[in-house]
N, C-alpha and C. Protein backbone atom coordinates (compact mmCIF):
# COMPACT_ATOMS: atom_id res chain seq x y z
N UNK A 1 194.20 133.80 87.77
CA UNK A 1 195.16 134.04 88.86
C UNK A 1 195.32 132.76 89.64
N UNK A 2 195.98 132.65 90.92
CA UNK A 2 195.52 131.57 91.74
C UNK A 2 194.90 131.00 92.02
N UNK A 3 195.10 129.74 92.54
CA UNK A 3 194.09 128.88 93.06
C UNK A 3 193.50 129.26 94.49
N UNK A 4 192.21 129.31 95.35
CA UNK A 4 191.97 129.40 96.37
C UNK A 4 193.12 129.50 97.37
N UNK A 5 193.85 128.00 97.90
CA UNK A 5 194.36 127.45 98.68
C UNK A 5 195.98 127.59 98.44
N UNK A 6 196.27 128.45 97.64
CA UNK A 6 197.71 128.36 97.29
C UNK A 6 198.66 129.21 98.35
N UNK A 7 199.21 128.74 98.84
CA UNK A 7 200.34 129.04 99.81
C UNK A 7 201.22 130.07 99.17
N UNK A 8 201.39 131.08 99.43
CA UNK A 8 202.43 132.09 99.22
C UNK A 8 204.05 131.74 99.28
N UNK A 9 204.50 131.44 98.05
CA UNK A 9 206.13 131.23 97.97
C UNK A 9 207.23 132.68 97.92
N UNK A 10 208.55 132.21 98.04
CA UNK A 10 209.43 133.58 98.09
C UNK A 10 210.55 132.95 97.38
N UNK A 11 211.02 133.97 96.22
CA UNK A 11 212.31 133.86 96.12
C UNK A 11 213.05 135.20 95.68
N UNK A 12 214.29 135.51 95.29
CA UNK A 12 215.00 136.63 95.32
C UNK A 12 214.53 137.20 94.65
N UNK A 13 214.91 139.02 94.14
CA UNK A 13 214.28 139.20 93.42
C UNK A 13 215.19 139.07 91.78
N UNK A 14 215.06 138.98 90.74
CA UNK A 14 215.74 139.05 89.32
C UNK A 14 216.13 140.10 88.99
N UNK A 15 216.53 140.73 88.04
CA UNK A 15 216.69 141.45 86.89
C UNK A 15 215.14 141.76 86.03
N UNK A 16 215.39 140.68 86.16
CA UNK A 16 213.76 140.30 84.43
C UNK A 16 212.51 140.36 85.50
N UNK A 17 212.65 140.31 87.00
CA UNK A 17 211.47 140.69 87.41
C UNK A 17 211.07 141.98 87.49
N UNK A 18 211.65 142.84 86.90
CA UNK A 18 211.40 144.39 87.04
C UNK A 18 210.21 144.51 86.24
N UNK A 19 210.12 144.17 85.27
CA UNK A 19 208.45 144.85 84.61
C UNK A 19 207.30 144.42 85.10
N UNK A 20 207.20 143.19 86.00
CA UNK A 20 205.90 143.06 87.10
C UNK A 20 206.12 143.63 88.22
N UNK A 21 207.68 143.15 88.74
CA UNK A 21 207.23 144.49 90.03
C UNK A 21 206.49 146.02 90.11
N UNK A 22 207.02 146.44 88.96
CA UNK A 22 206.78 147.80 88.53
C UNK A 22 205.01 148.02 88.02
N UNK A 23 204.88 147.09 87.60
CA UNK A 23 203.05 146.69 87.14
C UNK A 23 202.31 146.67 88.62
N UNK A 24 203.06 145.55 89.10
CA UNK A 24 202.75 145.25 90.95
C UNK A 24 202.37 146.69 91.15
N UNK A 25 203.29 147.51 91.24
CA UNK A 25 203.43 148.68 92.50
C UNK A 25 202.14 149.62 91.85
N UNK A 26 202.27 150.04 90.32
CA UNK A 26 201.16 150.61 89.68
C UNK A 26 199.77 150.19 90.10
N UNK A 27 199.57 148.66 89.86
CA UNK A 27 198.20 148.55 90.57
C UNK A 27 198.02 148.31 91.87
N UNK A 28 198.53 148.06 92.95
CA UNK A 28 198.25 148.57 94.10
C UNK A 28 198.30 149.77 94.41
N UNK A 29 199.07 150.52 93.79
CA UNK A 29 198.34 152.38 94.41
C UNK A 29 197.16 152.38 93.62
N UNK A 30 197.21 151.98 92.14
CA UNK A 30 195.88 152.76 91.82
C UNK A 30 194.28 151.89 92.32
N UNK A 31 194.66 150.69 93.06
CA UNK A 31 193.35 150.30 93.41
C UNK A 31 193.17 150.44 94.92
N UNK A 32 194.17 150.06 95.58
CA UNK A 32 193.80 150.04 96.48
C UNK A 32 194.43 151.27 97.84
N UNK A 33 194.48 152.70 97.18
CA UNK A 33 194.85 153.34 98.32
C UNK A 33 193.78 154.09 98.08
N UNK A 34 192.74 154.01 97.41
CA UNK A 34 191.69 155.51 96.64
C UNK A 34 191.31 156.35 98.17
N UNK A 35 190.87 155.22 98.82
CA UNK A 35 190.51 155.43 100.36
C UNK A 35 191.03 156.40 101.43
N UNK A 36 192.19 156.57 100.73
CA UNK A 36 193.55 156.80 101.45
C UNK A 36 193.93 158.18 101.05
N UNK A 37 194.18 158.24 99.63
CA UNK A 37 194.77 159.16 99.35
C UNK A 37 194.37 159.97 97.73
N UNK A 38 193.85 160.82 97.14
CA UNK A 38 193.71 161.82 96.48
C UNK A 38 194.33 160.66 94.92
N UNK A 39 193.35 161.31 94.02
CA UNK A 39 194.01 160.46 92.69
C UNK A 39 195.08 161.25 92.29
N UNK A 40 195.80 162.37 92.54
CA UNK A 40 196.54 163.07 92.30
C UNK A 40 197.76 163.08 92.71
N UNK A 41 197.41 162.12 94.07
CA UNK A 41 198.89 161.82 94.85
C UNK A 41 198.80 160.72 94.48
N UNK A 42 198.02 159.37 94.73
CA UNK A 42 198.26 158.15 93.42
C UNK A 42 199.17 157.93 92.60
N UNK A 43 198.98 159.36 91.58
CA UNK A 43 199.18 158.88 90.50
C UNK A 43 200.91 159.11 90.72
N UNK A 44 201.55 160.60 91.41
CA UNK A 44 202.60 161.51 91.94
C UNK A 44 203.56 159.98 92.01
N UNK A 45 202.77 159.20 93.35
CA UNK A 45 203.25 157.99 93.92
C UNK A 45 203.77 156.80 92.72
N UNK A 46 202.63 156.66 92.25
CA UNK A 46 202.50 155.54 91.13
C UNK A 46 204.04 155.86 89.86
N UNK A 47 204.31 157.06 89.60
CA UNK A 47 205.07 157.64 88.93
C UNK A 47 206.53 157.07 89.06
N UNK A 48 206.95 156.19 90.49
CA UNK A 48 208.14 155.45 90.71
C UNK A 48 208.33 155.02 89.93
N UNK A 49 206.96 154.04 89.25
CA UNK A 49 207.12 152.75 88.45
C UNK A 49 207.13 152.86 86.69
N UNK A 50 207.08 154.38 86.67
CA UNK A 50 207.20 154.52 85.22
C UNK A 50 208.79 154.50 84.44
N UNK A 51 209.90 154.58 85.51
CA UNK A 51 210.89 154.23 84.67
C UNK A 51 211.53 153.16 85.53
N UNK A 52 210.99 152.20 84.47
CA UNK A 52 211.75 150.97 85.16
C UNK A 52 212.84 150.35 84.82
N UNK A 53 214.14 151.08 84.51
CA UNK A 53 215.68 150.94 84.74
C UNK A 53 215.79 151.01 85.93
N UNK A 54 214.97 152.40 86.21
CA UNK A 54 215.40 153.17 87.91
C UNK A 54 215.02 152.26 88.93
N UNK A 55 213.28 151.79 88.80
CA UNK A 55 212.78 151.20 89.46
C UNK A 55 213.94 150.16 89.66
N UNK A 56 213.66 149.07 88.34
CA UNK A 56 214.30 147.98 88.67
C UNK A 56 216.15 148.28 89.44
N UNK A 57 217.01 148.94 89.60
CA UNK A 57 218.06 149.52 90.38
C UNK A 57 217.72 149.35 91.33
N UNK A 58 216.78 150.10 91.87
CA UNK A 58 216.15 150.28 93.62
C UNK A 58 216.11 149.17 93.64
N UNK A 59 215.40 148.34 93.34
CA UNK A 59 215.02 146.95 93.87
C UNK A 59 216.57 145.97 94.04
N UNK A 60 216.98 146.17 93.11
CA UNK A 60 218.49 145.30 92.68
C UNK A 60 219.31 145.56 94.43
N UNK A 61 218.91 147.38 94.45
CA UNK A 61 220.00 147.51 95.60
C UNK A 61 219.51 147.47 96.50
N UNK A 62 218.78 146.54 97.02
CA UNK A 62 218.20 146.01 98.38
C UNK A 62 218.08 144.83 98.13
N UNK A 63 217.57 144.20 99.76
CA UNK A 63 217.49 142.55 99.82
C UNK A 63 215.63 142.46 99.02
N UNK A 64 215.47 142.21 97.76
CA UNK A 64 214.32 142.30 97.82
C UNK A 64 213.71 140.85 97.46
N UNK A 65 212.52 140.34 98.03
CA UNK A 65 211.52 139.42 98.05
C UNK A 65 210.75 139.33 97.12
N UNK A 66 210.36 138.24 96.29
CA UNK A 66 209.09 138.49 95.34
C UNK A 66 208.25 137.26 95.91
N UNK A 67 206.78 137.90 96.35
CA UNK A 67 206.13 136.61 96.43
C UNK A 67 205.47 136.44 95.37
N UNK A 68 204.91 134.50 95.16
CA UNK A 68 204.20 134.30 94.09
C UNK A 68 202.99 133.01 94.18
N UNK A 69 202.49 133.26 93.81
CA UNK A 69 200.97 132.29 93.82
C UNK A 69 201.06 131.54 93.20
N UNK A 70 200.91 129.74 93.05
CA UNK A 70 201.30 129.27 91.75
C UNK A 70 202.24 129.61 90.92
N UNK A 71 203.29 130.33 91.51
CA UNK A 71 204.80 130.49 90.32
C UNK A 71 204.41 131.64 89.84
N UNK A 72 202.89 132.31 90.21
CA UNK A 72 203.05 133.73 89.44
C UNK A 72 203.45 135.02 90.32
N UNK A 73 204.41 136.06 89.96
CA UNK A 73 204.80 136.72 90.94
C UNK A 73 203.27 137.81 91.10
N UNK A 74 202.73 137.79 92.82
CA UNK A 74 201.83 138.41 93.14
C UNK A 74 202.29 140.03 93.99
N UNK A 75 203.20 140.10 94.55
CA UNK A 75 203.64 141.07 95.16
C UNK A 75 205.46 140.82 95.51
N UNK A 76 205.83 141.66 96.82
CA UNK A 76 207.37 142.22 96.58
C UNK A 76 207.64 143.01 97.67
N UNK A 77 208.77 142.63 98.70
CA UNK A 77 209.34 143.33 99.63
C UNK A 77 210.51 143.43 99.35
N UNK A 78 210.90 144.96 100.34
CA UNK A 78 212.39 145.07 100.28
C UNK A 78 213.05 145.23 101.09
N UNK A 79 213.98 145.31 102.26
CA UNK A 79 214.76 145.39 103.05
C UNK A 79 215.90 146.48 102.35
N UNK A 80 216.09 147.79 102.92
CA UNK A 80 216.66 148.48 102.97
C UNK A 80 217.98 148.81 103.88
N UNK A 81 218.92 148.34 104.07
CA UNK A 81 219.89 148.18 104.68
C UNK A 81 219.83 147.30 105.20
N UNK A 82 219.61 147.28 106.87
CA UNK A 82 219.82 146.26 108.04
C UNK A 82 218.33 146.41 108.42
N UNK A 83 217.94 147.06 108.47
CA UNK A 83 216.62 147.44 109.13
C UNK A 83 215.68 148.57 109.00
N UNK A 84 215.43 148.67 107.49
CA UNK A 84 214.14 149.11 107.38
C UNK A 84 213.29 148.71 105.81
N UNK A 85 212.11 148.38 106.58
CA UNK A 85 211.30 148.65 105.45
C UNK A 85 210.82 149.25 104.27
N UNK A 86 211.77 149.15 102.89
CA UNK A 86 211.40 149.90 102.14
C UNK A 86 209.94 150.14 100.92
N UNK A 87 210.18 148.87 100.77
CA UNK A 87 208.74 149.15 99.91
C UNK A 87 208.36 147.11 100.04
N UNK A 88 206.47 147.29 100.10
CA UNK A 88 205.71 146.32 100.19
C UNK A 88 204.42 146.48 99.11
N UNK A 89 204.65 145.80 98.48
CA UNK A 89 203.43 146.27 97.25
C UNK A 89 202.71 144.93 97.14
N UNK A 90 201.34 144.32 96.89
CA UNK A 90 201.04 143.29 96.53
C UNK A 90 199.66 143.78 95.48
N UNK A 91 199.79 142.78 94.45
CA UNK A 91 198.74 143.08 93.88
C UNK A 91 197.02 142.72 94.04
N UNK A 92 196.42 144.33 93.67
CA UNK A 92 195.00 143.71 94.27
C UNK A 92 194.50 142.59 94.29
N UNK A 93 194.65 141.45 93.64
CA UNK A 93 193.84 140.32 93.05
C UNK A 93 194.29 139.47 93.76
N UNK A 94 195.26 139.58 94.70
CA UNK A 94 196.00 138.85 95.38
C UNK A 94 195.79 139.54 97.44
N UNK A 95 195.45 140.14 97.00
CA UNK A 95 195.54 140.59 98.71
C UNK A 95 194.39 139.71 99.49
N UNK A 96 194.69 139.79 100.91
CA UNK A 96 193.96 139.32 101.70
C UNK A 96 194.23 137.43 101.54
N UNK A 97 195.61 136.98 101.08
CA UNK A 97 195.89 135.64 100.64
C UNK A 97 197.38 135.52 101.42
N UNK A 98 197.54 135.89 101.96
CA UNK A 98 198.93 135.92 103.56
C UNK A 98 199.79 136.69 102.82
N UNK A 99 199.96 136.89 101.31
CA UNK A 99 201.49 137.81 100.76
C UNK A 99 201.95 138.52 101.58
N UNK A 100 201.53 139.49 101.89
CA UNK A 100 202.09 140.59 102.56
C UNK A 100 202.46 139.94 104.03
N UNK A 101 201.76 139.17 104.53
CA UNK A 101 202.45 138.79 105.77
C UNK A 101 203.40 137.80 105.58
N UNK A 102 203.43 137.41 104.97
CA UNK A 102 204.54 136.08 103.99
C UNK A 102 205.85 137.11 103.76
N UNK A 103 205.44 138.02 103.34
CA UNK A 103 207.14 138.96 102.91
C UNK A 103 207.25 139.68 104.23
N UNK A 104 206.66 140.29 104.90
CA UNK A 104 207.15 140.88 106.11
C UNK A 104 207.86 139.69 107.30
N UNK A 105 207.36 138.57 107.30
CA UNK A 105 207.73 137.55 108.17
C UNK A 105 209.15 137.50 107.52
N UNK A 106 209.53 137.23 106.38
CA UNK A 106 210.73 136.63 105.86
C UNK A 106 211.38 137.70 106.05
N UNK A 107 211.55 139.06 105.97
CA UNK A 107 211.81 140.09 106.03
C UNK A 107 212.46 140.22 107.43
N UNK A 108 211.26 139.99 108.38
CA UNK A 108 211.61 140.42 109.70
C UNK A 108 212.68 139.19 110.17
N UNK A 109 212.83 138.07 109.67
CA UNK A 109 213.23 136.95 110.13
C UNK A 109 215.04 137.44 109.52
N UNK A 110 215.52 137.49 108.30
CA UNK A 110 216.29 137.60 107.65
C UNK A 110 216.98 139.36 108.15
N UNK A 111 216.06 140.20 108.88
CA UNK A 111 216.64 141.37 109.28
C UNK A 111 217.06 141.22 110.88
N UNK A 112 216.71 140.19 111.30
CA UNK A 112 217.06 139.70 112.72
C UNK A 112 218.46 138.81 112.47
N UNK A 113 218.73 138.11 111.11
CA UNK A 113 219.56 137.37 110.91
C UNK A 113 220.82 138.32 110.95
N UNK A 114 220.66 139.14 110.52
CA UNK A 114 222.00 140.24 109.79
C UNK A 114 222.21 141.43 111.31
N UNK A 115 221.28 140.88 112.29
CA UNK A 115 222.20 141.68 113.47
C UNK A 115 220.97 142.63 113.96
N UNK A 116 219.84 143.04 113.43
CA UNK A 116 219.04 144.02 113.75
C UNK A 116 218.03 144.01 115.01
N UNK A 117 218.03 144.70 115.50
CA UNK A 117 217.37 144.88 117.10
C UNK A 117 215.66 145.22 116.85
N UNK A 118 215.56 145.83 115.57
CA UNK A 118 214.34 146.30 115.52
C UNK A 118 214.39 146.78 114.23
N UNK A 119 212.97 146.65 113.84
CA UNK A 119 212.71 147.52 112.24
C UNK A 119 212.29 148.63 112.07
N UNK A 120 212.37 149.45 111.15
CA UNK A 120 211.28 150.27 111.08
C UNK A 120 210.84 150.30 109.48
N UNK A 121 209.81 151.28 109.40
CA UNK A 121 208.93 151.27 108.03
C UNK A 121 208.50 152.54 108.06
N UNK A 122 207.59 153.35 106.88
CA UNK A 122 207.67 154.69 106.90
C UNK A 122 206.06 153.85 106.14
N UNK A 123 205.12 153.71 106.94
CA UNK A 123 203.73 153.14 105.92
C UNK A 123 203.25 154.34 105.80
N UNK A 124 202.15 153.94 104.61
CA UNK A 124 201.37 154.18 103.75
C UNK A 124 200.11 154.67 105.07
N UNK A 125 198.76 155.21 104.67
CA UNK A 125 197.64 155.24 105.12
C UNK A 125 196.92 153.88 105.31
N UNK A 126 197.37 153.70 104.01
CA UNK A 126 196.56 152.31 103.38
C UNK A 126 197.27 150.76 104.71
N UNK A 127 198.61 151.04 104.72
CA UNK A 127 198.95 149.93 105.19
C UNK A 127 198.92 150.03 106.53
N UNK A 128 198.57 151.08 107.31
CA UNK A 128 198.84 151.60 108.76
C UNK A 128 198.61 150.30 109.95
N UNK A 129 197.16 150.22 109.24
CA UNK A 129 196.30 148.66 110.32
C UNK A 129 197.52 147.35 110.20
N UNK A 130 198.04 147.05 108.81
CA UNK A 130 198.10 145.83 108.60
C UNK A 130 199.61 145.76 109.44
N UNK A 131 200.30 146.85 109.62
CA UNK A 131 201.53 146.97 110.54
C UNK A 131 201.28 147.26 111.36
N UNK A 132 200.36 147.74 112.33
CA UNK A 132 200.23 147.86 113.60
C UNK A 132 199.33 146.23 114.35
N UNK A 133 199.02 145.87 113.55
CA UNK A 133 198.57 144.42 113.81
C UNK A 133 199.95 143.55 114.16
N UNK A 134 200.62 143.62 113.28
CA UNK A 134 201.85 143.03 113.67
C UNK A 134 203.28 143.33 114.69
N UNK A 135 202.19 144.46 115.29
CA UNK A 135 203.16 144.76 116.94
C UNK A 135 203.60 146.47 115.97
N UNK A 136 203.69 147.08 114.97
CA UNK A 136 204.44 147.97 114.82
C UNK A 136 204.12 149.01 115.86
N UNK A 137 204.94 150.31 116.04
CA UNK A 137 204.15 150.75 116.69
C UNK A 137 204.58 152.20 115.73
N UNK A 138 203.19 153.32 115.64
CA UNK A 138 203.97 154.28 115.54
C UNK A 138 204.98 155.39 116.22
N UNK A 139 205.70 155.82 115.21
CA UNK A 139 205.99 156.75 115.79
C UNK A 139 206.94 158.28 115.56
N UNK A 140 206.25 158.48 114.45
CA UNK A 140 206.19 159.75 113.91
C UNK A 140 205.07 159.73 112.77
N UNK A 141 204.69 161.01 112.49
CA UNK A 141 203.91 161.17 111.43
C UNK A 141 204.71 162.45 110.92
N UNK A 142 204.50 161.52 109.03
CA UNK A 142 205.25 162.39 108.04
C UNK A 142 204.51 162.89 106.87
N UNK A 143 204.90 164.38 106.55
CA UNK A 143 204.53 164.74 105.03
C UNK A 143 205.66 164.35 104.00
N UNK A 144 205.72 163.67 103.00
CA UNK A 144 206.37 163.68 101.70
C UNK A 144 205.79 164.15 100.59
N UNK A 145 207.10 165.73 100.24
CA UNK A 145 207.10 166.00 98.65
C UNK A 145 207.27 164.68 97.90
N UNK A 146 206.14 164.63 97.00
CA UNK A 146 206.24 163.72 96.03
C UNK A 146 205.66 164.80 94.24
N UNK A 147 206.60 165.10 93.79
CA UNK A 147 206.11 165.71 92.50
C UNK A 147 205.38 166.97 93.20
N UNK A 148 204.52 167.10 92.24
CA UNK A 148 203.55 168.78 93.11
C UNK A 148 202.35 168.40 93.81
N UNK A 149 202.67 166.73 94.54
CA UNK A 149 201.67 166.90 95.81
C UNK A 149 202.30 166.34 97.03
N UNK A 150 201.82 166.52 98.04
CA UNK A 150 202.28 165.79 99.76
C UNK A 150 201.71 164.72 100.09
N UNK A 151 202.32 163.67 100.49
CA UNK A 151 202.01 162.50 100.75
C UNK A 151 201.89 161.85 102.23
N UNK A 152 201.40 161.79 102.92
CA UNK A 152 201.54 161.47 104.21
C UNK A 152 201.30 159.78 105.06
N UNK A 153 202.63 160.18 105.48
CA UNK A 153 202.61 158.56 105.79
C UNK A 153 203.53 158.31 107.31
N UNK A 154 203.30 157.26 107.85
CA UNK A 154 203.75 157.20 109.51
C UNK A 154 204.94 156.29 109.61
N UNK A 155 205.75 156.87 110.13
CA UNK A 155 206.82 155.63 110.49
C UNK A 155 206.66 154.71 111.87
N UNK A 156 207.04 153.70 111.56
CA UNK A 156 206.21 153.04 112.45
C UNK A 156 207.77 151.84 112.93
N UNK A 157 207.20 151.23 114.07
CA UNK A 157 208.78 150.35 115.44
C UNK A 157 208.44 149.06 115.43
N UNK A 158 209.27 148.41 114.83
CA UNK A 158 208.58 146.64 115.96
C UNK A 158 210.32 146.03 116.53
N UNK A 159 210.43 146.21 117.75
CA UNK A 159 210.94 145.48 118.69
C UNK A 159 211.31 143.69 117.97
N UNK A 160 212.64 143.29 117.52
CA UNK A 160 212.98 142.35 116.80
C UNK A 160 213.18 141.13 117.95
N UNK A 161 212.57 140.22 118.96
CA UNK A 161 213.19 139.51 119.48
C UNK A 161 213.27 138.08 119.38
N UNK A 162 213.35 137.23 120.15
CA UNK A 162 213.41 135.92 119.53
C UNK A 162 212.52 135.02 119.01
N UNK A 163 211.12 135.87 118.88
CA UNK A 163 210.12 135.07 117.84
C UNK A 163 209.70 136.05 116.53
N UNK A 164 210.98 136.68 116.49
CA UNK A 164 210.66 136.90 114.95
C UNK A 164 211.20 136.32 113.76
């Protein structure tokens, strides 16, 4: 994988990047939400990434981000209209190396560009801390049908102003 010291890069997302994003999203639910959430909803969740025409579509029809370590793609944001957070996936082997704050920064920067007052996001269990660190705030808590289990996850506010 990467080197120690490697700086997190961004560029758009492809076409031909669909079969790692889709790998991406698979192994971050299955490693790192266990904590979080039931292997049964995991897997419910994980199930996005099994058809990846569809997948790769979703991604196509948003502003989406791929970050990469050394040129290798490590994770992936998306911007969903003007202002919201749709999906943030990074892969385990890679976390805790700025990605995820690397795509939310560009994210938040580029959703301030296009007119937006504020974001929102609908996180995970798993990701709750790492967006409320960054000013989110919550503010609702949700169940999602996902297949034949419920998934629960918080939508969460950050206030867009001139240092984002």
């Amino acid at each position: 994988m990467a080197s120690q010291n490697a700086k997190p890069g961004l560029r758009p997302f492809l076409p031909e990047d669909t079969a790692i994003a889709a790998a991406i999203y698979v192994a971050s639910i299955a490693e790192l939400t266990g904590d979080d959430y039931s292997e049964g909803q995991q897997e419910a969740w994980a199930q996005a990434g099994d058809d990846e025409e569809k997948f790769g579509k979703r991604l196509a029809s948003q502003l989406t981000l791929i970050a990469t370590l050394d040129a290798i793609p490590v994770g992936f944001a998306s911007l969903k209209g003007a202002d919201h957070i749709d999906l943030l996936y990074v892969h385990p082997n890679a976390v805790l190396k700025g990605v995820a704050s690397t795509l939310i920064d560009a994210l938040e920067k580029l959703a301030g560009a296009r007119g937006a007052t504020a974001l929102t996001v609908d996180a995970s269990d798993t990701a709750l801390e790492f967006f409320m660190k960054r000013g989110y705030v919550a503010t609702q808590r949700n169940s999602v049908p996902l297949h034949d289990e419920w998934l629960a996850n918080t939508t969460m506010k950050k206030a867009l102003g001139a240092g984002s």
